[in-house]
C-alpha atoms as a PDB file:
ATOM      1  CA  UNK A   1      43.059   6.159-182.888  1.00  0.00           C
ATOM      2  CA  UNK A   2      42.511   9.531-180.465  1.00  0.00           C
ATOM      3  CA  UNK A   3      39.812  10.601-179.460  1.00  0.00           C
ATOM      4  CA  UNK A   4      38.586  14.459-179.645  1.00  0.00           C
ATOM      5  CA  UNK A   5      35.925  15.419-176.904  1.00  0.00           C
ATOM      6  CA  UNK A   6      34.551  18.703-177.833  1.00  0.00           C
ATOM      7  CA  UNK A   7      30.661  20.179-177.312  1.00  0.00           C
ATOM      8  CA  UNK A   8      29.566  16.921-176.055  1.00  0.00           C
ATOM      9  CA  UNK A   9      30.719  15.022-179.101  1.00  0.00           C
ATOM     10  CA  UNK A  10      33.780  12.308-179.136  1.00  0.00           C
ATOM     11  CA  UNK A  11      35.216  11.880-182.737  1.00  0.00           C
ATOM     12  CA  UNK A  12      37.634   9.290-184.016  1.00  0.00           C
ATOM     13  CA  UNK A  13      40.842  10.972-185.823  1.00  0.00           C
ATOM     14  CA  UNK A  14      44.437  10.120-186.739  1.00  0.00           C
ATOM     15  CA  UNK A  15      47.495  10.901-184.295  1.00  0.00           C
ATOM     16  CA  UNK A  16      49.291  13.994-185.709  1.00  0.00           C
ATOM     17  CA  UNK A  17      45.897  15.356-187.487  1.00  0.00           C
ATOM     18  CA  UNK A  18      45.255  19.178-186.929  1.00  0.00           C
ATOM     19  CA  UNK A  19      42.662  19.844-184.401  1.00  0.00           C
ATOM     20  CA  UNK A  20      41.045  22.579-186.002  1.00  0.00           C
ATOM     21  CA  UNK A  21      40.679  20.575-189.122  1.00  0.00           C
ATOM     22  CA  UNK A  22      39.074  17.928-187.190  1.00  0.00           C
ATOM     23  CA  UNK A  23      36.463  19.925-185.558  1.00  0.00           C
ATOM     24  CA  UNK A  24      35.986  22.072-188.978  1.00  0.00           C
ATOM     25  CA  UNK A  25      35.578  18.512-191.034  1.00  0.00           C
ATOM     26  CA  UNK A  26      32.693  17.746-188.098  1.00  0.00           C
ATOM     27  CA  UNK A  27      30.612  20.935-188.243  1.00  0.00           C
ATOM     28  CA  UNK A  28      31.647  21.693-185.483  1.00  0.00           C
ATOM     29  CA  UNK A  29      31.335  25.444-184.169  1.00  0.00           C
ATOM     30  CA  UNK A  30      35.243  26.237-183.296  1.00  0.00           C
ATOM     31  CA  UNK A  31      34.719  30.387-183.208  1.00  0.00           C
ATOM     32  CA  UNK A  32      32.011  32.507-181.576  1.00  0.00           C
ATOM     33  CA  UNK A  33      30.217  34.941-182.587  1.00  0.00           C
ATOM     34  CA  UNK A  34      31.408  37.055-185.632  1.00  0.00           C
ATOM     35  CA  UNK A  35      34.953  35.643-185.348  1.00  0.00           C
ATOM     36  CA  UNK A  36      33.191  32.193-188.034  1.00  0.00           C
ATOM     37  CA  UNK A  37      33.933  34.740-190.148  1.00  0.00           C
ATOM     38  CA  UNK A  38      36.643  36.774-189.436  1.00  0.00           C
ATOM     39  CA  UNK A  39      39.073  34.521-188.461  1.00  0.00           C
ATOM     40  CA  UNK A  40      42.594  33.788-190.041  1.00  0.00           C
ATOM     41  CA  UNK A  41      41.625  30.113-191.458  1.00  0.00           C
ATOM     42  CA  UNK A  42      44.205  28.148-189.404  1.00  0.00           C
ATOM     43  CA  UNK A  43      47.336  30.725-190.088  1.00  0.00           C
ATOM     44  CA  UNK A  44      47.582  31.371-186.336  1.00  0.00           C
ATOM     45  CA  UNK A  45      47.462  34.890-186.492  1.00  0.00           C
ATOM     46  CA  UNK A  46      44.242  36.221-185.220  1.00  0.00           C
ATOM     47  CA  UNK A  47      43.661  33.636-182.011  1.00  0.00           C
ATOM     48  CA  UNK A  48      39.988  33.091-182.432  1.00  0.00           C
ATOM     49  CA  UNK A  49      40.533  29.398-181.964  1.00  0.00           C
ATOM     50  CA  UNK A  50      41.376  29.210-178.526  1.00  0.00           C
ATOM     51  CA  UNK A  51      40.928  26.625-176.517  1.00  0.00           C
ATOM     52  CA  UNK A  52      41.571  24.726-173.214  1.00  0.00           C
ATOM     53  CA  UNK A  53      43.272  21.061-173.992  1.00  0.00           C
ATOM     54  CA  UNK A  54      43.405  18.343-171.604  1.00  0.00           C
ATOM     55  CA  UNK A  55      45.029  15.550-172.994  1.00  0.00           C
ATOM     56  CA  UNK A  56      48.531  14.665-175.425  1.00  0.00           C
ATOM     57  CA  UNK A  57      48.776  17.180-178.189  1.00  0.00           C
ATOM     58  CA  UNK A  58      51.666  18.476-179.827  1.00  0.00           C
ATOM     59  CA  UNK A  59      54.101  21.394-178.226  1.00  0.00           C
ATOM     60  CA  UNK A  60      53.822  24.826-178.728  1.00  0.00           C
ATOM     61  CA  UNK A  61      54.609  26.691-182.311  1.00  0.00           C
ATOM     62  CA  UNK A  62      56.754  29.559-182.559  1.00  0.00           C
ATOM     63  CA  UNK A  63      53.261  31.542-184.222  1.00  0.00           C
ATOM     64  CA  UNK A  64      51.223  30.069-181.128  1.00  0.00           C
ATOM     65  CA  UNK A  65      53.315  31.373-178.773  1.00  0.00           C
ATOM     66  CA  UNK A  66      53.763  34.698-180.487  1.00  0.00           C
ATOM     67  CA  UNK A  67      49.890  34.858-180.985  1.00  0.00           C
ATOM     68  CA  UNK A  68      49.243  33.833-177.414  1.00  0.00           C
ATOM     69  CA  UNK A  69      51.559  36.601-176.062  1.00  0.00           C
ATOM     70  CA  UNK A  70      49.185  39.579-177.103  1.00  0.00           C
ATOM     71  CA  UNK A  71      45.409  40.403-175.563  1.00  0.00           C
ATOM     72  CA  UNK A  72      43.045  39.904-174.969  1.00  0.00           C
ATOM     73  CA  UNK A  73      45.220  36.347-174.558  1.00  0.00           C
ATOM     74  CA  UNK A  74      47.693  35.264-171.819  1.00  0.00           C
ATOM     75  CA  UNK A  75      50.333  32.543-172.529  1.00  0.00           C
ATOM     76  CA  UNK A  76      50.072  31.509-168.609  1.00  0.00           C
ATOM     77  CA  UNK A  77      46.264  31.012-168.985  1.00  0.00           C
ATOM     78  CA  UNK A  78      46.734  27.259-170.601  1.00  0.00           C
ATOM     79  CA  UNK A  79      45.103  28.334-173.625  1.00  0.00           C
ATOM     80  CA  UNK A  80      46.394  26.502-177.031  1.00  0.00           C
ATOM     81  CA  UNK A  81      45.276  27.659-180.685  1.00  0.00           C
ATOM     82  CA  UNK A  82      43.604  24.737-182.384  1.00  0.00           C
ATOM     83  CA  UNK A  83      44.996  25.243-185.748  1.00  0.00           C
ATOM     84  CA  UNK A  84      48.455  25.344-184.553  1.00  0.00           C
ATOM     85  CA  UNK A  85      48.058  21.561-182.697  1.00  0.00           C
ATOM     86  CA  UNK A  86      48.410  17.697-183.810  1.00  0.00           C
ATOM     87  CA  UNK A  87      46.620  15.631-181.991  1.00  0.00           C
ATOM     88  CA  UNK A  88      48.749  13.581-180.417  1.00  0.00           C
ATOM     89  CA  UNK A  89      46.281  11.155-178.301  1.00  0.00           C
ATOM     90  CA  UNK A  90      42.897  12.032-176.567  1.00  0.00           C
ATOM     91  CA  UNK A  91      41.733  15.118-175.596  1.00  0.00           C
ATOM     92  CA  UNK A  92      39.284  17.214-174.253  1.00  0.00           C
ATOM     93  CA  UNK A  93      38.036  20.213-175.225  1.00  0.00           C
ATOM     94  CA  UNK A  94      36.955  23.313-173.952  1.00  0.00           C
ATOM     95  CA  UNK A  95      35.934  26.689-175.727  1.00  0.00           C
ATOM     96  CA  UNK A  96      35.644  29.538-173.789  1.00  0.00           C
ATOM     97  CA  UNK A  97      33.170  32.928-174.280  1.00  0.00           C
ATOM     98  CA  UNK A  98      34.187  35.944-176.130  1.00  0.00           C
ATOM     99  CA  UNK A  99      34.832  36.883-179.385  1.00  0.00           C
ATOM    100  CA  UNK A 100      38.438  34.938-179.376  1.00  0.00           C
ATOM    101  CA  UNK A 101      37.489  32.223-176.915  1.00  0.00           C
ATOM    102  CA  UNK A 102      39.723  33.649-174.312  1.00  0.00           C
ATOM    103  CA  UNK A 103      37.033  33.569-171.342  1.00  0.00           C
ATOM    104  CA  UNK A 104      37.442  30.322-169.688  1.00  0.00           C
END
């Protein structure tokens, strides 16, 4: 069973489970700022759930990379959208400033 490292919490969840599901299902703040609320509930459109991974998760979407290609984001920055991966196996997580997360 992986486990997700994110905020200074570790939680237990099943390989190929969405990350952003995981970390909504734990209360546990995914977007900063205004973007809890305007955000595209795990379509992979608006990027507000950017992250930095470390650890096994699965490869890029076609919507991720599409999403990732526009600013404020940077597809060579390492950043992954959280509602576009499956956990894979652990993983650590780090969200960055800014409205879409984008400041690591």
């Amino acid at each position: 069973m992986p486990i997700v490292e994110f905020d200074g919490k570790s939680i237990d969840c099943e390989i190929g489970e969405n990350l952003r599901q995981v970390l909504v299902d734990h209360n546990l703040a995914l977007h900063n700022g205004s973007s809890k609320i305007f955000n595209c509930r795990g379509l992979g459109t608006c990027g507000t759930c950017s992250v930095k991974i470390n650890g096994k998760v699965s490869k890029m979407t076609t919507v991720e990379k599409t999403r990732l290609s526009f600013p404020p984001h940077c597809i060579s920055r390492g950043l992954r959208l959280a509602c576009q991966i499956k956990v894979l196996g652990n993983l650590k997580v780090e969200k960055g400033a800014g409205f879409w997360g984008q400041e690591i």
